[in-house]
C-alpha atoms as a PDB file:
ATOM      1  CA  UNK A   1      16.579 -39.731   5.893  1.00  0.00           C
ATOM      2  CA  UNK A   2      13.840 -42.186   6.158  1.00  0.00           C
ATOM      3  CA  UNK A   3      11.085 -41.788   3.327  1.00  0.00           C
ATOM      4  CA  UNK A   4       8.050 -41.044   5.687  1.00  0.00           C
ATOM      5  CA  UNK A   5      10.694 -38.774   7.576  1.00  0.00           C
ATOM      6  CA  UNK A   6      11.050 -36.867   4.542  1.00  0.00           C
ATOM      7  CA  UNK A   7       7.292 -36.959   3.613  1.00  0.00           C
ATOM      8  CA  UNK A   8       7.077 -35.036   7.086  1.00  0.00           C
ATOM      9  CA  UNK A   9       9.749 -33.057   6.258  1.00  0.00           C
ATOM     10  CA  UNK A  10       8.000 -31.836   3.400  1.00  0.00           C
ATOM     11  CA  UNK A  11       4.658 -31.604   4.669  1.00  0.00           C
ATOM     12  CA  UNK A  12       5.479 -29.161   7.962  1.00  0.00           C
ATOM     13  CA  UNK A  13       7.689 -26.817   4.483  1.00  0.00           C
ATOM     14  CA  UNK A  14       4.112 -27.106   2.742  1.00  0.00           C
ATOM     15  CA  UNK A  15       2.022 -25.955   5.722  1.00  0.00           C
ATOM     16  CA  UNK A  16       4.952 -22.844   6.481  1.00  0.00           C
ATOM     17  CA  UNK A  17       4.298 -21.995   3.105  1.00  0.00           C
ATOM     18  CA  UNK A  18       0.752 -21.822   3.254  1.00  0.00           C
ATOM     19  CA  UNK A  19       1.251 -19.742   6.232  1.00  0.00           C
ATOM     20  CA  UNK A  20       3.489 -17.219   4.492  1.00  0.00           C
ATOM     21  CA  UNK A  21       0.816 -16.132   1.772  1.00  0.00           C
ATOM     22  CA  UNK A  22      -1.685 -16.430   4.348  1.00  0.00           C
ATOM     23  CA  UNK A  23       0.216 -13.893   6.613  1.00  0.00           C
ATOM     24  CA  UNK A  24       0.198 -11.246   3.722  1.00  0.00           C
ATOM     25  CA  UNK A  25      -0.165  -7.423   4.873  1.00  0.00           C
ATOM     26  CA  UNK A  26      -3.013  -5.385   5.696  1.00  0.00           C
ATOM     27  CA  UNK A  27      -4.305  -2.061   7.220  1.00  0.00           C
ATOM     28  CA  UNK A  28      -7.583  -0.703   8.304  1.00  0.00           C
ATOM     29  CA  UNK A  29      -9.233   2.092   7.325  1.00  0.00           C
ATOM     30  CA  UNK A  30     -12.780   3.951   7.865  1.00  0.00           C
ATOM     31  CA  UNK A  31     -13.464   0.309   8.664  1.00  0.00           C
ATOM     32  CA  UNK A  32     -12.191  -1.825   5.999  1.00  0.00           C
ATOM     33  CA  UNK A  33      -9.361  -3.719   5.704  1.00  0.00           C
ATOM     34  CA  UNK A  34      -7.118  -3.628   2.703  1.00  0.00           C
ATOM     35  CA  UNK A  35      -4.570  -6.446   1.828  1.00  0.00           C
ATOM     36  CA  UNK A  36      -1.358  -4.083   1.026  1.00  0.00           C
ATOM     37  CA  UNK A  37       1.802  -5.000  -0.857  1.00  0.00           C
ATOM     38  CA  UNK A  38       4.233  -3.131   1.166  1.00  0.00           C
ATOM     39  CA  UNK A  39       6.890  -0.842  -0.952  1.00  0.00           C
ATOM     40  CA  UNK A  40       9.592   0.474   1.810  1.00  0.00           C
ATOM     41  CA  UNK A  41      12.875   1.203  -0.222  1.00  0.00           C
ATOM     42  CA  UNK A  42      13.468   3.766  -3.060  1.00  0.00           C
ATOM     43  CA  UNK A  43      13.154   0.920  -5.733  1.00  0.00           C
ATOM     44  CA  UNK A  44       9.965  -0.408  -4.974  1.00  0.00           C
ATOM     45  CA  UNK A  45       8.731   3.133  -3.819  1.00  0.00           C
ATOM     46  CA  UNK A  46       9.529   4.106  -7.192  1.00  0.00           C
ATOM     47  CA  UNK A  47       7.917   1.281  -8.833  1.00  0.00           C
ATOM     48  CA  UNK A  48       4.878   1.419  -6.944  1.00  0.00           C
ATOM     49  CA  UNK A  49       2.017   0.066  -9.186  1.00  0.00           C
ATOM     50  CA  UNK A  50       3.023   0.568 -12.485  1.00  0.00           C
ATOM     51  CA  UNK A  51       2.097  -1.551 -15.800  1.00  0.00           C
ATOM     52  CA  UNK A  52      -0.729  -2.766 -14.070  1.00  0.00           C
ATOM     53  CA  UNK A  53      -4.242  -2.876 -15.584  1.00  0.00           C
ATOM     54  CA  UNK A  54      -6.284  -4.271 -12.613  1.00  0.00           C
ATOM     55  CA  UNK A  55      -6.036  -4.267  -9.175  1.00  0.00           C
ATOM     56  CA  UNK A  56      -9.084  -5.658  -6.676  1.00  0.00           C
ATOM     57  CA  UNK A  57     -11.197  -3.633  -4.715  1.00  0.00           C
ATOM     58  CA  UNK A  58      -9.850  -4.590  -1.321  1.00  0.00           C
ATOM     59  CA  UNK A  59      -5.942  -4.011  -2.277  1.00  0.00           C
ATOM     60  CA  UNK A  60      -3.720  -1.147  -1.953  1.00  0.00           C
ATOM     61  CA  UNK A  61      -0.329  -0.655  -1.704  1.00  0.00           C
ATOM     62  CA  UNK A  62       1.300   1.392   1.153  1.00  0.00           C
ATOM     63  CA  UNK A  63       4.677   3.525   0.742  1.00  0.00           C
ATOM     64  CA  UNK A  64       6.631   3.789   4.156  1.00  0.00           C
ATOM     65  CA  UNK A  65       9.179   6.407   3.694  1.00  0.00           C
ATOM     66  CA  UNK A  66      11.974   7.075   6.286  1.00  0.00           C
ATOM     67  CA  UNK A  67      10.699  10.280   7.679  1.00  0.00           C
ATOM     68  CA  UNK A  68       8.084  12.762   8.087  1.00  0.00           C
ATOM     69  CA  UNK A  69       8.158  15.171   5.165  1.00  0.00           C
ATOM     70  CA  UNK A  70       6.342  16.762   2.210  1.00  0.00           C
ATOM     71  CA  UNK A  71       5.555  13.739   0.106  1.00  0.00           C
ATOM     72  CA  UNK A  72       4.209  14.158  -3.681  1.00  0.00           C
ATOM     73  CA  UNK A  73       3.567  10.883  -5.729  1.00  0.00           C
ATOM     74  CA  UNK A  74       2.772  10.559  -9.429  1.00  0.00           C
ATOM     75  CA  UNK A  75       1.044   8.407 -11.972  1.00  0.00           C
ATOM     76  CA  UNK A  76       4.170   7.724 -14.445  1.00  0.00           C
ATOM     77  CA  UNK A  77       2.919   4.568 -16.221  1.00  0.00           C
ATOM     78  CA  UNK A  78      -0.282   3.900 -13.999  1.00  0.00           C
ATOM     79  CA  UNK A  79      -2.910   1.943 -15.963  1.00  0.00           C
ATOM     80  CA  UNK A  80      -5.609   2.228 -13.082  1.00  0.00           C
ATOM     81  CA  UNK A  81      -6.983   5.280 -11.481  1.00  0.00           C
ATOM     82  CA  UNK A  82      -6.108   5.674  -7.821  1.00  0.00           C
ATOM     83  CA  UNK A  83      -6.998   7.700  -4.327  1.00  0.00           C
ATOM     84  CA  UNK A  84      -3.375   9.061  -2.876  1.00  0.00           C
ATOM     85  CA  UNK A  85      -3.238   9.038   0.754  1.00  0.00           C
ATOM     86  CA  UNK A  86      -1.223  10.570   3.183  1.00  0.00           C
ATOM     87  CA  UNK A  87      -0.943   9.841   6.373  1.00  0.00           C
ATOM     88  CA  UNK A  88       1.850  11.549   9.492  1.00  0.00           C
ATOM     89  CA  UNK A  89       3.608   9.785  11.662  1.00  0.00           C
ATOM     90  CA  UNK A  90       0.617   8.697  13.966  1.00  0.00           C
ATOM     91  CA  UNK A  91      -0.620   7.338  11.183  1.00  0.00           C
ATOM     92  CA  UNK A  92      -3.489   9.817  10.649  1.00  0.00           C
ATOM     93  CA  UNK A  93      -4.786  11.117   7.509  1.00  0.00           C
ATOM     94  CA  UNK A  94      -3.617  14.523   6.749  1.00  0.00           C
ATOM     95  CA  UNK A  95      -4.069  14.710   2.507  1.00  0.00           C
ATOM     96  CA  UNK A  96      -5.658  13.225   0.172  1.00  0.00           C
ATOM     97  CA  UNK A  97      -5.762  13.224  -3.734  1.00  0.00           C
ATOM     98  CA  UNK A  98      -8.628  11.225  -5.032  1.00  0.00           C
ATOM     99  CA  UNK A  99      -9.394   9.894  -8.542  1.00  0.00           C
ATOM    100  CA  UNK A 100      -6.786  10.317  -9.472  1.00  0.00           C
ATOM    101  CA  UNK A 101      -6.091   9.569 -13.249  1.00  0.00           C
ATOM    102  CA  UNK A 102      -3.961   7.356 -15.193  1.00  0.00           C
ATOM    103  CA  UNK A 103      -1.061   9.422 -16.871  1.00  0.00           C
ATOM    104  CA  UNK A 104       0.959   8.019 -20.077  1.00  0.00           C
ATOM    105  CA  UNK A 105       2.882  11.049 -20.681  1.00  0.00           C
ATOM    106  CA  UNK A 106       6.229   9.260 -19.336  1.00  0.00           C
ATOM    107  CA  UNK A 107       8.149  12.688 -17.072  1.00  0.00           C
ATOM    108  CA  UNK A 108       5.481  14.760 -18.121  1.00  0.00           C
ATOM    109  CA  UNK A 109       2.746  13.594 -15.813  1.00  0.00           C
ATOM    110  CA  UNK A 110       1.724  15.847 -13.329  1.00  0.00           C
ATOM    111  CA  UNK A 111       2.682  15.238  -9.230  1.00  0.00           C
ATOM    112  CA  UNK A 112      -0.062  15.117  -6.634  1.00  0.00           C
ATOM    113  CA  UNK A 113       1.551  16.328  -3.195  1.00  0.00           C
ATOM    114  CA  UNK A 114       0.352  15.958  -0.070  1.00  0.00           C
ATOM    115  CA  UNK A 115      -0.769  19.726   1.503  1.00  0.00           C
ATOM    116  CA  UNK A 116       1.286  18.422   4.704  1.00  0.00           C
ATOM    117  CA  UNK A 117       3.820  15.959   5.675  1.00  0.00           C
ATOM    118  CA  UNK A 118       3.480  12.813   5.632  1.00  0.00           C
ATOM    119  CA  UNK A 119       5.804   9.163   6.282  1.00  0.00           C
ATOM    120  CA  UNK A 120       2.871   6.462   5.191  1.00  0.00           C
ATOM    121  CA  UNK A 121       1.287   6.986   1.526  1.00  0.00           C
ATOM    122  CA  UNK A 122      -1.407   4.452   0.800  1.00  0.00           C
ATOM    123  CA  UNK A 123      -2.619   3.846  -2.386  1.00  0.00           C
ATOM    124  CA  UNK A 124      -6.246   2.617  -3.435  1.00  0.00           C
ATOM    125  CA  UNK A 125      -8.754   2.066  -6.207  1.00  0.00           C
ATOM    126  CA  UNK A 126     -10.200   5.358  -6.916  1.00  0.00           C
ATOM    127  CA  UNK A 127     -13.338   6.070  -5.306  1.00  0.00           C
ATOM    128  CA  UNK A 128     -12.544   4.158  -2.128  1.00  0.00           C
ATOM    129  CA  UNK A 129     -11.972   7.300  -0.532  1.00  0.00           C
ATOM    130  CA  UNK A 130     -15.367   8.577  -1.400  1.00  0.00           C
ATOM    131  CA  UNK A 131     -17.135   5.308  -0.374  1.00  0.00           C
ATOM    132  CA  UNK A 132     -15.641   5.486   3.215  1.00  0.00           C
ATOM    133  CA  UNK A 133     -16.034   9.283   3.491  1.00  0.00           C
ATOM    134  CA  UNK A 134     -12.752   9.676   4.735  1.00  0.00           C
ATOM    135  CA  UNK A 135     -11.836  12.592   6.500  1.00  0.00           C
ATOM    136  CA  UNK A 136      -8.630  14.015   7.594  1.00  0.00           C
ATOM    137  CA  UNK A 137      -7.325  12.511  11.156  1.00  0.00           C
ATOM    138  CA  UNK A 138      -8.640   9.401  10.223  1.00  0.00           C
ATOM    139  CA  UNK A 139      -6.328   6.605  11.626  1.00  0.00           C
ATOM    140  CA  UNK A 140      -4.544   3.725   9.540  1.00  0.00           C
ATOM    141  CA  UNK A 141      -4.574   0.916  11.175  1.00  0.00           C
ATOM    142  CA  UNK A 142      -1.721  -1.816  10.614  1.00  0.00           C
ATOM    143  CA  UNK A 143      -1.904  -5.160  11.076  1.00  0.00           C
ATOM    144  CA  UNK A 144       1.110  -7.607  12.206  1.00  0.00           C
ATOM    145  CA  UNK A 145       4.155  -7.340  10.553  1.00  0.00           C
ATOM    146  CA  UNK A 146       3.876  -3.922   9.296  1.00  0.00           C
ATOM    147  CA  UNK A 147       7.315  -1.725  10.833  1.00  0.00           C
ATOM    148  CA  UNK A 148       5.805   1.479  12.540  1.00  0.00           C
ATOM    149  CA  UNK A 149       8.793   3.191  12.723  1.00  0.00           C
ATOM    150  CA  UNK A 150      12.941   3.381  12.306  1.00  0.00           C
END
């Protein structure tokens, strides 16, 4: 391949990668959007945000289970307080658990359920709840890329 063939080459991988990071997740809710990092399986589920002693004010991180279903979510090794929210299948709120606080006490920290089913759990920086006054039936918006359903 010619050099200035490859130089293209390259360039056009450059620009795809800018467009991956670019194209990162996000939702909408009570009129603010929210760059999410998406955990869909049981390992990152269970992961979730863990070990981690900051995250910005417009991030969250959204759970998408495999069905509809009680849901209850813990703070096992959470550094940052959070608001836990549930949304059905419609994507509507239907529970919420705000401020919630950090827990270090390994198995021993307490769950916060959801008081109905729920497939989408996001998670936010506590108090972002309170600052949109969300209320239940509030819809989550996704943007591209985010699977609605199985």
């Amino acid at each position: 391949m010619s050099l200035p063939r490859l130089a293209a080459c390259l360039s056009v991988l450059l620009l795809l990668g800018g467009c991956a990071s670019a194209g990162e997740h996000w939702v909408e809710l009570g009129g603010a959007r929210y760059h999410v990092e998406l955990a869909q399986d049981d390992a990152s589920r269970a992961r979730g945000l863990m070990f981690r002693d900051h995250m910005d004010a417009d991030r969250g991180m959204l759970f998408i289970h495999d069905r509809v279903e009680p849901q209850a979510y813990w703070m096992k090794n959470t550094r940052i307080p959070l608001d836990i929210l549930y949304f059905d299948d419609a994507r509507r709120l239907v529970s919420q658990q705000r401020d919630v606080p950090p827990c270090s006490a390994g198995d021993a920290c307490p769950p916060y359920p959801s008081f109905k089913p729920a497939r989408y759990v996001l998670e936010l920086n506590a108090g972002q709840a309170a600052k949109l006054k969300l209320q239940d039936g509030t819809e989550l918006v996704f943007g591209p890329g985010i699977a609605k359903g199985r």
